[in-house]
Protein backbone atom coordinates (compact mmCIF):
# COMPACT_ATOMS: atom_id res chain seq x y z
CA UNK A 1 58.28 -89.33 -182.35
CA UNK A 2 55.62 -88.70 -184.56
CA UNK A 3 55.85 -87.09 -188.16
CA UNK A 4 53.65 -84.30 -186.53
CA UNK A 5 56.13 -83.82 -184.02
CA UNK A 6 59.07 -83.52 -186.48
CA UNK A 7 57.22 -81.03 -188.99
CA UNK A 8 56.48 -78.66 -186.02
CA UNK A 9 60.50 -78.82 -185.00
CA UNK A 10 61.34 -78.67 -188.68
CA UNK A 11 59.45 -75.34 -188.97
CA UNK A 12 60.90 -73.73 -185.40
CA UNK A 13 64.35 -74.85 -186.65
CA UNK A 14 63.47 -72.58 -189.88
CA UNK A 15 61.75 -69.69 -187.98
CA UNK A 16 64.53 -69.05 -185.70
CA UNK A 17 66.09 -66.12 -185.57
CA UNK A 18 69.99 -66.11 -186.55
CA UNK A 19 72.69 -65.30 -184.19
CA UNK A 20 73.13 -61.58 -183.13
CA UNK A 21 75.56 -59.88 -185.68
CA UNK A 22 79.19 -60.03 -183.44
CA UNK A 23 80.03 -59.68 -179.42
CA UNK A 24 78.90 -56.93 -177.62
CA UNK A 25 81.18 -54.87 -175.89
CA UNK A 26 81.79 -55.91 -172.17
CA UNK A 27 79.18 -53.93 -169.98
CA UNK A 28 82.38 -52.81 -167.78
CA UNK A 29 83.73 -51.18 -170.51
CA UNK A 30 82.13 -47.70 -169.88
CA UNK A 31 83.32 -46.03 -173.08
CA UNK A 32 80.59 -44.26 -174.54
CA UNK A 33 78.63 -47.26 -176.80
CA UNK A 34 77.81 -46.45 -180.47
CA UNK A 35 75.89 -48.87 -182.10
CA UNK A 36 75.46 -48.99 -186.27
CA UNK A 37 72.51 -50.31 -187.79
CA UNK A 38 73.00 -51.33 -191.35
CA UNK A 39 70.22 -52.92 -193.71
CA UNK A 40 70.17 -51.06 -197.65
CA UNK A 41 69.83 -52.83 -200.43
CA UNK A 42 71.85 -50.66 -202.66
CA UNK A 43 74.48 -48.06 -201.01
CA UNK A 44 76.64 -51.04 -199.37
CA UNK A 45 76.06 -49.64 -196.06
CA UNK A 46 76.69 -53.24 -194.55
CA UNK A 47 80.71 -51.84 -196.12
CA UNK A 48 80.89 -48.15 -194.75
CA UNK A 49 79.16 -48.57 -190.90
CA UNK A 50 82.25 -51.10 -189.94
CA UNK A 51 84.77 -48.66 -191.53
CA UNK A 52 83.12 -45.77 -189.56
CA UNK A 53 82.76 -47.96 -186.38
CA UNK A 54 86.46 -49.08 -186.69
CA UNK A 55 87.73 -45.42 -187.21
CA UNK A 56 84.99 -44.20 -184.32
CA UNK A 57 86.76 -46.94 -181.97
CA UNK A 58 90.58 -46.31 -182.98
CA UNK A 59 90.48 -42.63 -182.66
CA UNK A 60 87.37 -41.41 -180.81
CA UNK A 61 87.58 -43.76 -177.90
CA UNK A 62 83.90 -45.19 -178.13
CA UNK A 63 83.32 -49.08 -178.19
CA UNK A 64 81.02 -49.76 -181.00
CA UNK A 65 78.31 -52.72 -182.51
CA UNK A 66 77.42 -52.97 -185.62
CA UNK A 67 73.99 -54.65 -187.02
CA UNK A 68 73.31 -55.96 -189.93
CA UNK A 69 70.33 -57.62 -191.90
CA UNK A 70 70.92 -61.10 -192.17
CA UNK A 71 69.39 -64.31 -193.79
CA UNK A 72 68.17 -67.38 -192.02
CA UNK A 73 72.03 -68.94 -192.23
CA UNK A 74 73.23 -65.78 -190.49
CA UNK A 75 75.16 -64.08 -193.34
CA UNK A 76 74.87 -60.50 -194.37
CA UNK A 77 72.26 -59.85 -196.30
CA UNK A 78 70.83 -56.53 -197.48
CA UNK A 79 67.35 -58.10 -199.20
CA UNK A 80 66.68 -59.79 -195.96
CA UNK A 81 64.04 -57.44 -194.95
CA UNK A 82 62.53 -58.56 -191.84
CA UNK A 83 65.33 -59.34 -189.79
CA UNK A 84 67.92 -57.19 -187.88
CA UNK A 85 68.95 -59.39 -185.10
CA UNK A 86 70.39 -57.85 -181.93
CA UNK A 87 68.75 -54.33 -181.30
CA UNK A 88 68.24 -55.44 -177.69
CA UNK A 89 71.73 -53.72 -177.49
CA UNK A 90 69.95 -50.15 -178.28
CA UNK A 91 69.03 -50.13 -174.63
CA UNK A 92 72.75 -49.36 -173.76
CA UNK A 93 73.58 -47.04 -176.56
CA UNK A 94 75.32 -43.94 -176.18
CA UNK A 95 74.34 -42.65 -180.31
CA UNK A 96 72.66 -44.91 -183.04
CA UNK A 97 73.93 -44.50 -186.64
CA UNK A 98 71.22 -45.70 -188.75
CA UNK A 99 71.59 -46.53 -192.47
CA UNK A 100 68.56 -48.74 -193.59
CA UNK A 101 66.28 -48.59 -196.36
CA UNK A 102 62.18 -49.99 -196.74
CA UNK A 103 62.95 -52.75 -193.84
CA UNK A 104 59.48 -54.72 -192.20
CA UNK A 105 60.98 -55.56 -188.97
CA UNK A 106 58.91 -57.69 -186.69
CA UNK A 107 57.62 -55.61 -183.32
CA UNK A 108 60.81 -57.21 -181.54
CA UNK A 109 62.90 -55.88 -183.51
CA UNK A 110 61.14 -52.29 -184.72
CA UNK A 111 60.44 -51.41 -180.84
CA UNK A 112 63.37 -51.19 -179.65
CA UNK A 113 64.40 -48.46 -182.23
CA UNK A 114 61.45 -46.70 -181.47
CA UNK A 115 62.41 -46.66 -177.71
CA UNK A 116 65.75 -45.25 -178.51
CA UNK A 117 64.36 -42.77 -180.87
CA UNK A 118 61.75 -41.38 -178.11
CA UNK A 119 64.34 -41.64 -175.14
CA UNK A 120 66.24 -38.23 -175.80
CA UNK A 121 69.90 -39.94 -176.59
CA UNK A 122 71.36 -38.78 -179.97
CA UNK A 123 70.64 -40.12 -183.51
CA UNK A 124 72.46 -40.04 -187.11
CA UNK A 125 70.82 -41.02 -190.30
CA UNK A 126 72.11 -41.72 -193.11
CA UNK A 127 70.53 -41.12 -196.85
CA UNK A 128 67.78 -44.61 -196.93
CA UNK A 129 67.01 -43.56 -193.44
CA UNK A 130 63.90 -41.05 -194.67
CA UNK A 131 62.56 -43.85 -196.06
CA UNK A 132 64.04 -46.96 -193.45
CA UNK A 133 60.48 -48.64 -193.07
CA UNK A 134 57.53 -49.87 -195.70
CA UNK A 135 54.93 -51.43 -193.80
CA UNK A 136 52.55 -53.28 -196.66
CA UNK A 137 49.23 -50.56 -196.65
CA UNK A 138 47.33 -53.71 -194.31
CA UNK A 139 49.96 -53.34 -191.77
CA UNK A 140 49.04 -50.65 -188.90
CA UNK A 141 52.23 -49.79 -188.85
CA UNK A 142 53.00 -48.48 -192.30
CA UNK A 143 50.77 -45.11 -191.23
CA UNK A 144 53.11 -44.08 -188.37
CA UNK A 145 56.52 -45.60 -190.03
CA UNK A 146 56.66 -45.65 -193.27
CA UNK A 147 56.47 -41.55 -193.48
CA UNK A 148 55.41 -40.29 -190.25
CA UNK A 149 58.24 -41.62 -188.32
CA UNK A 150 61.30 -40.48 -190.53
CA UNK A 151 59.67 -36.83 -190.62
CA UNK A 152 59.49 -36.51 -187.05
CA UNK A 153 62.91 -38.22 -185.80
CA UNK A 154 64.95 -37.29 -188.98
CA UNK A 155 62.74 -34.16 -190.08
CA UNK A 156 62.11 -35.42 -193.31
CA UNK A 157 60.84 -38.35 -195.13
CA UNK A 158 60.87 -39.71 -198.95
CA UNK A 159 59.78 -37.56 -201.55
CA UNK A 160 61.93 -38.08 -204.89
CA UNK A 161 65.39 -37.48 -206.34
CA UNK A 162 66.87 -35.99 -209.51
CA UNK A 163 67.56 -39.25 -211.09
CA UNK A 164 70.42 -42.18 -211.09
CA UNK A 165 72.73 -41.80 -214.10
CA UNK A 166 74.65 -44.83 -213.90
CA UNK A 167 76.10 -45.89 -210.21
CA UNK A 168 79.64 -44.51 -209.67
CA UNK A 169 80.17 -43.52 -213.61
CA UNK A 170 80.82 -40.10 -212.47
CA UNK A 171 79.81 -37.29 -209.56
CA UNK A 172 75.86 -36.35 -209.53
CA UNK A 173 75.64 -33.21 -206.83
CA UNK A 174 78.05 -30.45 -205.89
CA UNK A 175 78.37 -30.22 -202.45
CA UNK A 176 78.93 -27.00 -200.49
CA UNK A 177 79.13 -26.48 -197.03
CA UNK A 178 77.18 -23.44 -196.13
CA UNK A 179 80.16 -20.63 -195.79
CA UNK A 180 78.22 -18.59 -193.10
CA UNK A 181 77.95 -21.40 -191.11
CA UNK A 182 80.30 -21.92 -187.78
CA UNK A 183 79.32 -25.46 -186.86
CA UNK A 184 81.41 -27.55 -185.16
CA UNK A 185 80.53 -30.56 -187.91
CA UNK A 186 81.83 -28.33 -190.90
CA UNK A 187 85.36 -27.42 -189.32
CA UNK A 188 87.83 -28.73 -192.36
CA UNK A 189 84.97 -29.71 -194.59
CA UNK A 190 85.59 -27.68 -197.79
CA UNK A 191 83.08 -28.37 -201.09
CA UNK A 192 83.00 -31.72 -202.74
CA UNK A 193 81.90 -33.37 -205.53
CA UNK A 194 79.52 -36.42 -204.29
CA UNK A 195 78.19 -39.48 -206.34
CA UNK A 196 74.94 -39.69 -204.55
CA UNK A 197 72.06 -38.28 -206.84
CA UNK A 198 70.38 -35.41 -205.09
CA UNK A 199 67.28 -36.56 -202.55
CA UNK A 200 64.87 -33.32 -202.86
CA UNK A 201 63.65 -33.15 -198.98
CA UNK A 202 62.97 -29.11 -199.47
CA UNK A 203 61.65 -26.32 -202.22
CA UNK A 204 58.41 -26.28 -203.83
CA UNK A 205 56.27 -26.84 -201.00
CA UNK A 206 58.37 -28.95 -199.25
CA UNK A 207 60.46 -28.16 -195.83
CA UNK A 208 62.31 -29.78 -193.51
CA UNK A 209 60.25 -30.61 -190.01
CA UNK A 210 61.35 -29.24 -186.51
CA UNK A 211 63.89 -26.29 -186.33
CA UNK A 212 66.58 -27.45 -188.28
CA UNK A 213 69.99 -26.04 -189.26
CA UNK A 214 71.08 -26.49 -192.46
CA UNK A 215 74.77 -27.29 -192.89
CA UNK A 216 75.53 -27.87 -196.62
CA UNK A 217 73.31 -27.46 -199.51
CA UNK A 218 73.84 -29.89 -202.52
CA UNK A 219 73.06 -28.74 -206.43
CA UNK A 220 72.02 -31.62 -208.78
CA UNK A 221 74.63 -32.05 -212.15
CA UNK A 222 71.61 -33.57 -213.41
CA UNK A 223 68.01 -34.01 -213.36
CA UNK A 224 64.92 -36.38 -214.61
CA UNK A 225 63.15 -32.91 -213.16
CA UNK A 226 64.04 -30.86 -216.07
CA UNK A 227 60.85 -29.34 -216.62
CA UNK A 228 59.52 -29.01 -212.72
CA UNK A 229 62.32 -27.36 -211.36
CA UNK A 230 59.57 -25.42 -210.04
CA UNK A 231 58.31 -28.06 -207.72
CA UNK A 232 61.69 -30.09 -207.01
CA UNK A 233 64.75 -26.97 -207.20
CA UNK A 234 67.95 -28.53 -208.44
CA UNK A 235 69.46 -27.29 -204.37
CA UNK A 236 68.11 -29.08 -201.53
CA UNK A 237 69.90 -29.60 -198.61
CA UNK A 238 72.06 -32.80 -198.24
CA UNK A 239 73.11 -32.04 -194.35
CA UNK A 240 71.34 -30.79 -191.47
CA UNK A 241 71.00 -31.08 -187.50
CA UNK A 242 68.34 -30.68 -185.15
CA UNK A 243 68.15 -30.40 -181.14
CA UNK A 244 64.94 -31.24 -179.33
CA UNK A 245 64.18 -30.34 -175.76
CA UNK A 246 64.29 -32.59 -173.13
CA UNK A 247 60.78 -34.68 -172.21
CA UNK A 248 60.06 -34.70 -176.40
CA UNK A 249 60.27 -38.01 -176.88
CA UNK A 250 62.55 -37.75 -179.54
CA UNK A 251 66.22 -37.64 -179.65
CA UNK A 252 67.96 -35.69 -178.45
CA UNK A 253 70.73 -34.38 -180.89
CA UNK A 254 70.02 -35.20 -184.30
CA UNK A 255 72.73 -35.50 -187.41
CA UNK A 256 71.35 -36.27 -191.08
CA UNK A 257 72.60 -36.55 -194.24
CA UNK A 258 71.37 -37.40 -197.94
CA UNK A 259 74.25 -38.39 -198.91
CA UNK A 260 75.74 -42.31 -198.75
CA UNK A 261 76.92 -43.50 -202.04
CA UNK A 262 80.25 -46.16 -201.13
CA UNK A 263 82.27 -43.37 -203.87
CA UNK A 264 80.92 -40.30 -201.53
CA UNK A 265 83.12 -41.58 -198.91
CA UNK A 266 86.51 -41.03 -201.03
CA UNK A 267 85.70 -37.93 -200.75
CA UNK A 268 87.73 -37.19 -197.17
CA UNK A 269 85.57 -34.25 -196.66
CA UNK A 270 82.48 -36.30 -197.26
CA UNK A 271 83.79 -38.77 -194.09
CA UNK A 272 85.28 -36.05 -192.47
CA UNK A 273 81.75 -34.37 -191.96
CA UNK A 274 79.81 -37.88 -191.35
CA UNK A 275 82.58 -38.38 -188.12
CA UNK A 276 82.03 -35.15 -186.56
CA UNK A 277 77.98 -35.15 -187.24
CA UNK A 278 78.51 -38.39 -184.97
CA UNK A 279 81.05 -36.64 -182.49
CA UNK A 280 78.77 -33.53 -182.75
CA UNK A 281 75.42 -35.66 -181.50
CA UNK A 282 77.28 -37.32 -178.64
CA UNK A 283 77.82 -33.69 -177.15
CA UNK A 284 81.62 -33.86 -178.15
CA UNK A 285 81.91 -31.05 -180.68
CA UNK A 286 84.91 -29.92 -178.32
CA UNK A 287 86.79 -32.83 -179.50
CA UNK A 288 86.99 -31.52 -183.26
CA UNK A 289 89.47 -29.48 -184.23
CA UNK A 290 89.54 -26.13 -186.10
CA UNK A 291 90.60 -27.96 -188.57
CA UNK A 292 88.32 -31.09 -188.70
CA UNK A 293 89.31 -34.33 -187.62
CA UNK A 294 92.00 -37.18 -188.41
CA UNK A 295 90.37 -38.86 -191.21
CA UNK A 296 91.40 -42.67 -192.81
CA UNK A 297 93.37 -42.36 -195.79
CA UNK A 298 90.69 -42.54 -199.05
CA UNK A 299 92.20 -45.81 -200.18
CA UNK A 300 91.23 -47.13 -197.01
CA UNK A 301 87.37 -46.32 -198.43
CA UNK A 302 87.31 -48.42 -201.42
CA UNK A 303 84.18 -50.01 -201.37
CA UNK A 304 82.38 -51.68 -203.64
CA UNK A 305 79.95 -49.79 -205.87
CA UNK A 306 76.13 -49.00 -205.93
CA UNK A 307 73.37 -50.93 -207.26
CA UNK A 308 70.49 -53.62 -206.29
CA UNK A 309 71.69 -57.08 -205.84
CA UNK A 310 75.80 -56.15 -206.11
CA UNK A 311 76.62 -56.95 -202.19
CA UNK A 312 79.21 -59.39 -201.31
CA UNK A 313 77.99 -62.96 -200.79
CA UNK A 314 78.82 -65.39 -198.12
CA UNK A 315 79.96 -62.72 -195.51
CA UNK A 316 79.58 -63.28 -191.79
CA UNK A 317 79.30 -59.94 -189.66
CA UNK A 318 82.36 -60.41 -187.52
CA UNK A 319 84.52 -59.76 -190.52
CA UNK A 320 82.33 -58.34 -193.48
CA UNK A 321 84.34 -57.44 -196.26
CA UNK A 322 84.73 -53.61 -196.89
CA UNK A 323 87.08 -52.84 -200.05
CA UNK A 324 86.75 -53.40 -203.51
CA UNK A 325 88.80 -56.35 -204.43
């Protein structure tokens, strides 16, 4: 064998992709399929999506997948931008939960999100998910996905926030459910205090795309905005919902929220609202009580805190860890 011959396997050895994050459910398991797609660098999404897939599957009846980004070695890892292995399993979802943030996934990866998105079946986003894809400005993609894209599915992309004041040192927004509002999503969810700095996605110019209903509004504790409150209000909304018609080529039913700080999810009406948005999209609003579902207790929700570079190390996706030590 020549040293030709060994460079060239050397380098498809390297360029491999990693193994798929997990086991797919059995395909005779005909449970409605909800598949989580995690990949932020900084809310610890690859922490919440398994506690909200384990919860979904223990009391919802749903068999669930989670993805994560991983490295070449096949450990979690949020900075590993180009690689999401395993969305081939979008083709039999029932609802995608996406929480991702500035990813450049490869066309055999990014397509088959796209396909879901266009193919009618419910979506939930999560906070990073207005801005899930940057596409370098050479790229042809970063003109449809890096803004265009989010708008349309989620019905709003990236615009700014009122400002990080130190991750988890204390609550940023005031969240309050809109008190006219009947939907099945709010049933049990009373006003909270969240740690998420507000995202401003509406207010001085700005509004949120399709024909959306706005569930809960949140007001910002503080503000680098101070002195353009005029262009970015210190209320935006931090939950909304959107149905598209049939043949649209978007989804179908659509759940979003702003919010998706690990400490938001103490709060139980913070993941009391996330569950049903999800239960809400797959058409099952008549499982939710009039008084909101069974949620985990919040010590259950523990996770580790906010910030660039802070994820766990050395965890494999079967069993990522999901509680602060």
């Amino acid at each position: 064998m020549t040293p030709t011959t060994l460079l060239l396997i050397g380098a498809a050895i390297l360029h491999a992709d990693p193994p798929a994050t997990g086991t797919p459910p059995p395909k005779d398991d005909d449970r409605p399929h909800v598949v989580f797609i995690s990949g932020d660098e900084e809310y610890r999404s690859e922490e919440s999506l398994p506690r909200f897939a384990a919860l979904l599957g223990r009391d919802h009846d749903v068999r669930t997948t989670v993805l994560h980004s991983l490295d070449g070695d096949g450990l979690i890892d949020p900075d590993a931008l180009s690689n999401i292995p395993g969305l081939e399993v979008l083709a039999d979802a029932d609802l995608v939960v996406m929480f991702i943030r500035f990813r450049t996934l490869p066309d055999a990866q990014l397509e088959p999100i796209k396909r879901y998105a266009a193919s009618g079946r419910p979506l939930v986003g999560f906070r990073t998910a207005t801005h899930a894809f940057r596409y370098p400005k050479e790229d042809p993609r970063h003109v449809e996905m890096n803004e265009a894209w989010p708008r349309r599915v989620f019905g709003q992309r990236w615009i700014t926030h009122h400002g990080n004041f130190g991750d988890g040192k204390t609550p940023l927004t005031r969240v309050v459910p809109d008190p006219e509002a009947t939907h099945p999503i709010l049933r049990g969810v009373e006003p909270f205090d969240a740690y998420s700095w507000l995202y401003h996605v509406e207010g001085g110019g700005d509004e949120l795309a399709g024909d959306p209903t706005r569930l809960a509004t949140g007001t910002t504790l503080k503000s680098y905005h101070e002195e353009r409150h005029d262009r970015f209000p210190t209320s935006s909304p931090v939950a909304w919902t959107i149905e598209n018609p049939k043949d649209s080529n978007l989804p179908g039913r659509v759940f979003f929220t702003t919010l998706g700080h690990p400490y938001d999810f103490r709060s139980d009406d913070c993941r009391r609202m996330a569950v049903q948005g999800m239960l809400w999209a797959m058409g099952r609003e008549d499982d939710i009580p009039t008084t909101g579902v069974k949620i985990d207790d919040a010590a259950d929700w523990r996770l580790t805190n906010a910030g660039f570079g802070g994820y766990r190390k050395q965890q494999r996706p079967e069993a990522p860890a999901s509680r602060e030590p």
